[in-house]
PDB file of N, CA and C in Angstrom:
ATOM      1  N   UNK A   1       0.827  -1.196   0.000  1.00  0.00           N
ATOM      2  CA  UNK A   1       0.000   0.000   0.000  1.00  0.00           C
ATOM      3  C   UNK A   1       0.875   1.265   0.000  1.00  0.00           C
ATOM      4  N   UNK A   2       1.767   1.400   1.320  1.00  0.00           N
ATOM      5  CA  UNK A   2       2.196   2.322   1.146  1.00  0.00           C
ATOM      6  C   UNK A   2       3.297   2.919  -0.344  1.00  0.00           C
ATOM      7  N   UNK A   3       3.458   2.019  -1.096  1.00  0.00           N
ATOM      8  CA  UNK A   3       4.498   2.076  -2.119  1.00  0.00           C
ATOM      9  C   UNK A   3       3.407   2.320  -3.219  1.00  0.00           C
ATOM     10  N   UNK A   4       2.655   2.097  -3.382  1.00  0.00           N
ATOM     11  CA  UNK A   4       1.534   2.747  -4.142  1.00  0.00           C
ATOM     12  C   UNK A   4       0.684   4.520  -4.044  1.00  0.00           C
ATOM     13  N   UNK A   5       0.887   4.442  -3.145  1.00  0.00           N
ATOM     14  CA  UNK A   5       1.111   6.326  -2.533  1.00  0.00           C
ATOM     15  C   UNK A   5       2.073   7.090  -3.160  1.00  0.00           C
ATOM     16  N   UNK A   6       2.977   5.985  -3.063  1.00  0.00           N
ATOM     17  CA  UNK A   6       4.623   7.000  -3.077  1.00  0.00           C
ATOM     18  C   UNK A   6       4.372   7.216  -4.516  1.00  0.00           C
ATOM     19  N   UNK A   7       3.945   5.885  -5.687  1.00  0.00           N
ATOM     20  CA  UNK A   7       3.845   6.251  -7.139  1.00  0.00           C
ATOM     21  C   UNK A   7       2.947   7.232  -7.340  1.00  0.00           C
ATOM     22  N   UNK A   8       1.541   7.215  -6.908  1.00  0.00           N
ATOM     23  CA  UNK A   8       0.374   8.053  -7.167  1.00  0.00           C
ATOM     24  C   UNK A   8       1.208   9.746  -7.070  1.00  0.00           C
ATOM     25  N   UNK A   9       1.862   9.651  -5.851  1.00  0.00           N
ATOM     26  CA  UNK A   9       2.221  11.457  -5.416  1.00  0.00           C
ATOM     27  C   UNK A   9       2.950  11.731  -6.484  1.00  0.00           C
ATOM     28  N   UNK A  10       4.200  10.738  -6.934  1.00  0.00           N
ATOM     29  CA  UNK A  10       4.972  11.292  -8.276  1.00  0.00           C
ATOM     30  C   UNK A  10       4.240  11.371  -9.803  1.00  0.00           C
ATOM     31  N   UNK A  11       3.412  10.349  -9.372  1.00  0.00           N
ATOM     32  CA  UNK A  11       2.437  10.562 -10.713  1.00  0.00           C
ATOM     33  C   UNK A  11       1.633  11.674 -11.261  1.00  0.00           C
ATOM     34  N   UNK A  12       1.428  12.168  -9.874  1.00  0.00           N
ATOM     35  CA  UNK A  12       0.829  13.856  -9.909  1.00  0.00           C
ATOM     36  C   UNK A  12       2.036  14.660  -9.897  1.00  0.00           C
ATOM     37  N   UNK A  13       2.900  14.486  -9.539  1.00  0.00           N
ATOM     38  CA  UNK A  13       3.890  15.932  -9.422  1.00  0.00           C
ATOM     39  C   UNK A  13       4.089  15.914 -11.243  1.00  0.00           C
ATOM     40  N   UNK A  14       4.903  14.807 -11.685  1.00  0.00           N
ATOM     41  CA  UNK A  14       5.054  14.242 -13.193  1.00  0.00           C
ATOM     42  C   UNK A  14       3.600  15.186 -14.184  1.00  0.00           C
ATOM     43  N   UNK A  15       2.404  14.872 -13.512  1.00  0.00           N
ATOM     44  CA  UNK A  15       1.358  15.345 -14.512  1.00  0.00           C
ATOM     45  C   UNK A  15       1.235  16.904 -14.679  1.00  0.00           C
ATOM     46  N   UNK A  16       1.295  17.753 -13.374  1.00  0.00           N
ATOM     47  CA  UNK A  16       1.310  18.668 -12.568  1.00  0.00           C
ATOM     48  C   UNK A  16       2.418  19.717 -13.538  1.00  0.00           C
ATOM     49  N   UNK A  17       3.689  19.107 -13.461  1.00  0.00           N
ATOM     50  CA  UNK A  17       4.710  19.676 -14.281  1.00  0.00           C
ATOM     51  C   UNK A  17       4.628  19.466 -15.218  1.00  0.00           C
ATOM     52  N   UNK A  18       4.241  18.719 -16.700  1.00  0.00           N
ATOM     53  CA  UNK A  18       3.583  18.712 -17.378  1.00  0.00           C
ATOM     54  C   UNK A  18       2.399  19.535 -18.202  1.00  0.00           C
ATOM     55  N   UNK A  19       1.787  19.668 -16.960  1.00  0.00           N
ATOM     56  CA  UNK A  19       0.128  20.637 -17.432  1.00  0.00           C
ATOM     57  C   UNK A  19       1.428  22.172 -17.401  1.00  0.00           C
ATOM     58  N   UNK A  20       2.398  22.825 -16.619  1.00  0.00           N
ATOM     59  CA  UNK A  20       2.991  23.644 -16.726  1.00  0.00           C
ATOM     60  C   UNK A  20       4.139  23.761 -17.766  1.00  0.00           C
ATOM     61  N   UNK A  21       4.216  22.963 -18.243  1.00  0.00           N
ATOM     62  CA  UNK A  21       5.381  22.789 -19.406  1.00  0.00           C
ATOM     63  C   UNK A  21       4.420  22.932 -20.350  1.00  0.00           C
ATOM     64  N   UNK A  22       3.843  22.204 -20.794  1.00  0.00           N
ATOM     65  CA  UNK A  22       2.436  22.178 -21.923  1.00  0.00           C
ATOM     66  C   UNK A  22       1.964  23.983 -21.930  1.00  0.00           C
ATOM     67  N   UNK A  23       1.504  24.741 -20.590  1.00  0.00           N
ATOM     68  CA  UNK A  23       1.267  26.324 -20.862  1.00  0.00           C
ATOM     69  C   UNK A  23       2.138  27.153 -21.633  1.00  0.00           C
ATOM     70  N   UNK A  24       3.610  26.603 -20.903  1.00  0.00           N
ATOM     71  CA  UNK A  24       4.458  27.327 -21.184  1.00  0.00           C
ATOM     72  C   UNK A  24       4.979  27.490 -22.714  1.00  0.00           C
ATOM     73  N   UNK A  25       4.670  25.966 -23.220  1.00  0.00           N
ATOM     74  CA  UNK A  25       4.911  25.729 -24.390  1.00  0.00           C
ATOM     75  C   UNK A  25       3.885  26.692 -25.607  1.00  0.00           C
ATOM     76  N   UNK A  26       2.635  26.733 -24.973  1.00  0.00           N
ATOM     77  CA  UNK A  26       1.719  27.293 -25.846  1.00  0.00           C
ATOM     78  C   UNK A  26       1.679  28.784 -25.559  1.00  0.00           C
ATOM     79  N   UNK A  27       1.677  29.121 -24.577  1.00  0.00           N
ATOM     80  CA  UNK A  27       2.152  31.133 -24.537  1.00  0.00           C
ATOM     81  C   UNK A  27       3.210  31.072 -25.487  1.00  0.00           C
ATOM     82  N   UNK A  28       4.390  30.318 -25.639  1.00  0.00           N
ATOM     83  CA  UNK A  28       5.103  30.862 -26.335  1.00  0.00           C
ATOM     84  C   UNK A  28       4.739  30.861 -27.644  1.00  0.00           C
ATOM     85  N   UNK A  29       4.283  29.594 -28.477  1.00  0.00           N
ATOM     86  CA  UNK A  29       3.717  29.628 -29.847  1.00  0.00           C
ATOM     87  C   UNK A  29       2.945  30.799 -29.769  1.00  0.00           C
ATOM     88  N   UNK A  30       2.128  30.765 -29.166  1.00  0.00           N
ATOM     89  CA  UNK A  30       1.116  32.125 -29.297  1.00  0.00           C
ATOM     90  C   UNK A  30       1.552  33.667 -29.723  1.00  0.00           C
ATOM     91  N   UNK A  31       2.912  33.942 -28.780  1.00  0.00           N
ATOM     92  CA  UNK A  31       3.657  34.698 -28.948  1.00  0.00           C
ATOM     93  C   UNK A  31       4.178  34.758 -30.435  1.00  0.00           C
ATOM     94  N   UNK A  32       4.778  33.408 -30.328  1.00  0.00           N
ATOM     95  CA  UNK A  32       5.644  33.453 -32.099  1.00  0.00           C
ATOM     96  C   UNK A  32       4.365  33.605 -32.990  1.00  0.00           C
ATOM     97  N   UNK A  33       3.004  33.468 -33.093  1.00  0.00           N
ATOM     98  CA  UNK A  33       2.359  33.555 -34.097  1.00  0.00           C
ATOM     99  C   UNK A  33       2.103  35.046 -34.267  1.00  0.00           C
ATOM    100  N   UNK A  34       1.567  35.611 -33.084  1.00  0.00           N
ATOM    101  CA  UNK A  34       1.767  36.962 -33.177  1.00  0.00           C
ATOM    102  C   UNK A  34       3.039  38.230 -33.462  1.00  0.00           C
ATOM    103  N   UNK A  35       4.420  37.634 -33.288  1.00  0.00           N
ATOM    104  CA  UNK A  35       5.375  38.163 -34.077  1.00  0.00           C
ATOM    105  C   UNK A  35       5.099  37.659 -35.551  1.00  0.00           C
ATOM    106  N   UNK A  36       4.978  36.484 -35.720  1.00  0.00           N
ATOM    107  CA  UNK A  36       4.730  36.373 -37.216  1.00  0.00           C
ATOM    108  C   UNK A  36       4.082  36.788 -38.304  1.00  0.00           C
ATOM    109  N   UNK A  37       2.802  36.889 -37.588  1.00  0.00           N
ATOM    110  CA  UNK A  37       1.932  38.201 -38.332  1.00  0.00           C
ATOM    111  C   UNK A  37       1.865  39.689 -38.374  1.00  0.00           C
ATOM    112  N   UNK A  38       2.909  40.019 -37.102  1.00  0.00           N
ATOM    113  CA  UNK A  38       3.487  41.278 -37.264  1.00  0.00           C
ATOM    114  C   UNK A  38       4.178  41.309 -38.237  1.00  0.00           C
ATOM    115  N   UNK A  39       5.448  40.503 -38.177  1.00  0.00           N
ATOM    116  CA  UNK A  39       6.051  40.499 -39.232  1.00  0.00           C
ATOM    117  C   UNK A  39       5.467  40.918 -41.141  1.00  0.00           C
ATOM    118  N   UNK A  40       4.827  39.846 -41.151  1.00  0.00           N
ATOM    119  CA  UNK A  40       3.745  39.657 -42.517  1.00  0.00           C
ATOM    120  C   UNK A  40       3.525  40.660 -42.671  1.00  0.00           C
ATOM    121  N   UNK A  41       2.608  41.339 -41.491  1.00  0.00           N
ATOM    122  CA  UNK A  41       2.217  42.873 -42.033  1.00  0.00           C
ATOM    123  C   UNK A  41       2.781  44.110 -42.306  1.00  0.00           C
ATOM    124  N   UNK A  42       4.110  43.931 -41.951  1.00  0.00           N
ATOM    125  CA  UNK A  42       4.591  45.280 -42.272  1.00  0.00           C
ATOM    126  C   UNK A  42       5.235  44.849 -43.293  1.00  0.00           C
ATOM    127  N   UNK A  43       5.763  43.382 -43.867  1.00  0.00           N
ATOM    128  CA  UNK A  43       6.241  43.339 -44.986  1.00  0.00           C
ATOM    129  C   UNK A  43       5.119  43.491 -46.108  1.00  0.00           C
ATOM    130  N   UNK A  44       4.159  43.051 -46.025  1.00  0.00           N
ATOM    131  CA  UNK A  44       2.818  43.611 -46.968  1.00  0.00           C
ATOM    132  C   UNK A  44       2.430  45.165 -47.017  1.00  0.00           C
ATOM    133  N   UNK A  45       2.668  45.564 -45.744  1.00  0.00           N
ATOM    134  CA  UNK A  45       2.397  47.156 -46.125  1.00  0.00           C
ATOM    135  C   UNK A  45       3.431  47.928 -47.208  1.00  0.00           C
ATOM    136  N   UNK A  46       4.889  47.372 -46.785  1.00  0.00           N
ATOM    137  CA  UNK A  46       6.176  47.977 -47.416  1.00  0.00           C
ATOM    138  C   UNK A  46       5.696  47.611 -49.424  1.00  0.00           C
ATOM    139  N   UNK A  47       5.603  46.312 -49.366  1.00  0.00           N
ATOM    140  CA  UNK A  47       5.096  46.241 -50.495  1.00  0.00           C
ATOM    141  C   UNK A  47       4.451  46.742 -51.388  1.00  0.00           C
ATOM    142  N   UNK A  48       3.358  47.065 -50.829  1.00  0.00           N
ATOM    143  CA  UNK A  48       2.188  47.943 -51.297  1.00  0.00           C
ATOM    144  C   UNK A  48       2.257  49.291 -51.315  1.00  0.00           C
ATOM    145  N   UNK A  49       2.680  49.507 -50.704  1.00  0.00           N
ATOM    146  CA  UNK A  49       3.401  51.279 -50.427  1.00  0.00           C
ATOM    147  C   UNK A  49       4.872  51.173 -50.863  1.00  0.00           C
ATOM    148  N   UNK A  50       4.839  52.378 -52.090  1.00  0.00           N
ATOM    149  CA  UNK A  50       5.829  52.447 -53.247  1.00  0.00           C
ATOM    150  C   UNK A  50       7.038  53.305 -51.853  1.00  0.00           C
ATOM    151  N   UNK A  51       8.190  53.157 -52.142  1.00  0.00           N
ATOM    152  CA  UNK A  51       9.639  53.516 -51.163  1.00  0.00           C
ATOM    153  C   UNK A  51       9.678  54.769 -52.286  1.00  0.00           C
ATOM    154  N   UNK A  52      10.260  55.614 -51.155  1.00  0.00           N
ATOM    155  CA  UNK A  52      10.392  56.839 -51.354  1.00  0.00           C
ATOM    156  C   UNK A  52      12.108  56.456 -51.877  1.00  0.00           C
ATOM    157  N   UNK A  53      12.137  56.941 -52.855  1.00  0.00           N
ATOM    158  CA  UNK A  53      13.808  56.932 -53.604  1.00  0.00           C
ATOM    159  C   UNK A  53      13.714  58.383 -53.432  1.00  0.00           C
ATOM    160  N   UNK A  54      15.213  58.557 -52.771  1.00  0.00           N
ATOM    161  CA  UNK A  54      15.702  59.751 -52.718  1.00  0.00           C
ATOM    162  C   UNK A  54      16.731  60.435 -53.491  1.00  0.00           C
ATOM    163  N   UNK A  55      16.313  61.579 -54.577  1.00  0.00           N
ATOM    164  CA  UNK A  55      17.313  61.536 -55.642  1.00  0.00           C
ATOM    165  C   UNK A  55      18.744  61.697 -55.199  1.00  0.00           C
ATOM    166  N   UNK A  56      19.680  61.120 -56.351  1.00  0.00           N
ATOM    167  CA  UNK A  56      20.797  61.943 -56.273  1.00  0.00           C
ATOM    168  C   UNK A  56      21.506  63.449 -56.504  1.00  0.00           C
ATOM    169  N   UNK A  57      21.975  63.726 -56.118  1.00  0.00           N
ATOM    170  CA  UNK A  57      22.543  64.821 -56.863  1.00  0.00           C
ATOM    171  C   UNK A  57      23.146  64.876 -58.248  1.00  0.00           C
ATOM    172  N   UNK A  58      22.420  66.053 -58.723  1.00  0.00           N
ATOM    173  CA  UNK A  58      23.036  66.169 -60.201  1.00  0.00           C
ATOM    174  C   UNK A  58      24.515  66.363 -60.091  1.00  0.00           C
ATOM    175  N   UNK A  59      25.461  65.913 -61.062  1.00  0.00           N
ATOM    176  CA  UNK A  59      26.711  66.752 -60.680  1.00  0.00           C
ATOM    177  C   UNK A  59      26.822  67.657 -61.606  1.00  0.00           C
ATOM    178  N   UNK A  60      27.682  68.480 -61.872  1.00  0.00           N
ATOM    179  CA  UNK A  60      27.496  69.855 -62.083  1.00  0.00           C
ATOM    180  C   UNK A  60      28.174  69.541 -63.266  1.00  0.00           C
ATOM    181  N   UNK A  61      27.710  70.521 -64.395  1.00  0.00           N
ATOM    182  CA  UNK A  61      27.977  70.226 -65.649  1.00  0.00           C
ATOM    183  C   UNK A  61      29.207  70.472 -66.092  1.00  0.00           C
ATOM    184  N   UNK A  62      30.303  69.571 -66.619  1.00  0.00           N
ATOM    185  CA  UNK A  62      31.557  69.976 -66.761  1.00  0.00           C
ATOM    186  C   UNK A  62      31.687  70.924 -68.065  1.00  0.00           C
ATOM    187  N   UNK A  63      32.553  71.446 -67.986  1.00  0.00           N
ATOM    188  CA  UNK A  63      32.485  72.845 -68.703  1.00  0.00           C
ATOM    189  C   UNK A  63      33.964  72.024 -70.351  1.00  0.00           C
ATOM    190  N   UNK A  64      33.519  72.431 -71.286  1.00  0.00           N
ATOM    191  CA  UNK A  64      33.906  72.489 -72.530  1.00  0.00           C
ATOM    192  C   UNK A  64      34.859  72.683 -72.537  1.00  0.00           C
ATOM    193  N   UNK A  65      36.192  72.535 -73.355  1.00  0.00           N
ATOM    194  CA  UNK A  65      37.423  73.420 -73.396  1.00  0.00           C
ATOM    195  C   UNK A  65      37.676  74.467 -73.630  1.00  0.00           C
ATOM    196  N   UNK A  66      37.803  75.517 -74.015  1.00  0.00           N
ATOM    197  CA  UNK A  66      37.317  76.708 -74.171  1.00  0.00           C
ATOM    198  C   UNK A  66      37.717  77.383 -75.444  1.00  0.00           C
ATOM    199  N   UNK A  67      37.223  77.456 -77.007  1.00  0.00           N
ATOM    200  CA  UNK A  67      37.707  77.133 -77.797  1.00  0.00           C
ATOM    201  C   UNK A  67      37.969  78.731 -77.986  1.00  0.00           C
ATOM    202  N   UNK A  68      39.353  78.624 -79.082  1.00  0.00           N
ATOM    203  CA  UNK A  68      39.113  80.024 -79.216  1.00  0.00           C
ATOM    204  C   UNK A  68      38.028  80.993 -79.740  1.00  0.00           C
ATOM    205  N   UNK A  69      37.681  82.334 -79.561  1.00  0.00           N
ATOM    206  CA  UNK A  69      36.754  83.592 -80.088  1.00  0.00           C
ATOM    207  C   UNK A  69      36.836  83.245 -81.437  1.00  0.00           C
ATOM    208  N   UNK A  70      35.911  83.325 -81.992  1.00  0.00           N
ATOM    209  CA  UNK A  70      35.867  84.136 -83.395  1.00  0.00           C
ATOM    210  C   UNK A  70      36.764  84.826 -83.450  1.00  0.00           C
ATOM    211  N   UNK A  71      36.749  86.096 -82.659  1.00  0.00           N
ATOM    212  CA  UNK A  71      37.696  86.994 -83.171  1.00  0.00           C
ATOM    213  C   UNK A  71      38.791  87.062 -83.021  1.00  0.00           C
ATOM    214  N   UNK A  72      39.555  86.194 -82.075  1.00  0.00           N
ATOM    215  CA  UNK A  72      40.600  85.772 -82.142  1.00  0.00           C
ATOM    216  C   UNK A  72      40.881  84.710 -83.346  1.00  0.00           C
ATOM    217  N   UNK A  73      40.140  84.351 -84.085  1.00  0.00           N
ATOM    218  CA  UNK A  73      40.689  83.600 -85.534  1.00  0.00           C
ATOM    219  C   UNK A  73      40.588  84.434 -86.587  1.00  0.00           C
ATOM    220  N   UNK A  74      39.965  85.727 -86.484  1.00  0.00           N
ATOM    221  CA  UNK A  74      40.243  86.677 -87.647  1.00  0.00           C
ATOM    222  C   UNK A  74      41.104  87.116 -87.891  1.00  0.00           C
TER     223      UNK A  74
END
């Protein structure tokens, strides 16, 4: 009898820790599903909403050689 106690009490502590491992396990999925669909959504928003390209700068127009005047070839 008494050795049948002793299994029953571990049998509950065993189930006990269990039912708390099992919560723990599912808050966390829960968690990851809800980062995941965070995720999703801001990559769907980015998508859909065109990115602002920010121009470059023009660079400045390089200048010609400087040929001689007319009137310096007359």
């Amino acid at each position: 009898m008494e050795l049948r106690r002793d299994i029953a009490e571990y049998r509950a502590a065993a189930e006990a820790q269990a039912d708390r491992v099992r919560e723990r396990i599912n808050a966390a999925l829960e968690v990851s599903r809800r980062t995941r669909e965070e995720i999703e959504a801001r990559i769907a928003s980015q998508l859909h909403t065109p990115a602002v390209v920010k121009k470059q700068a023009t660079p400045a127009r390089k200048r010609k050689a400087s040929r001689p005047s007319r009137a310096s070839e007359k």
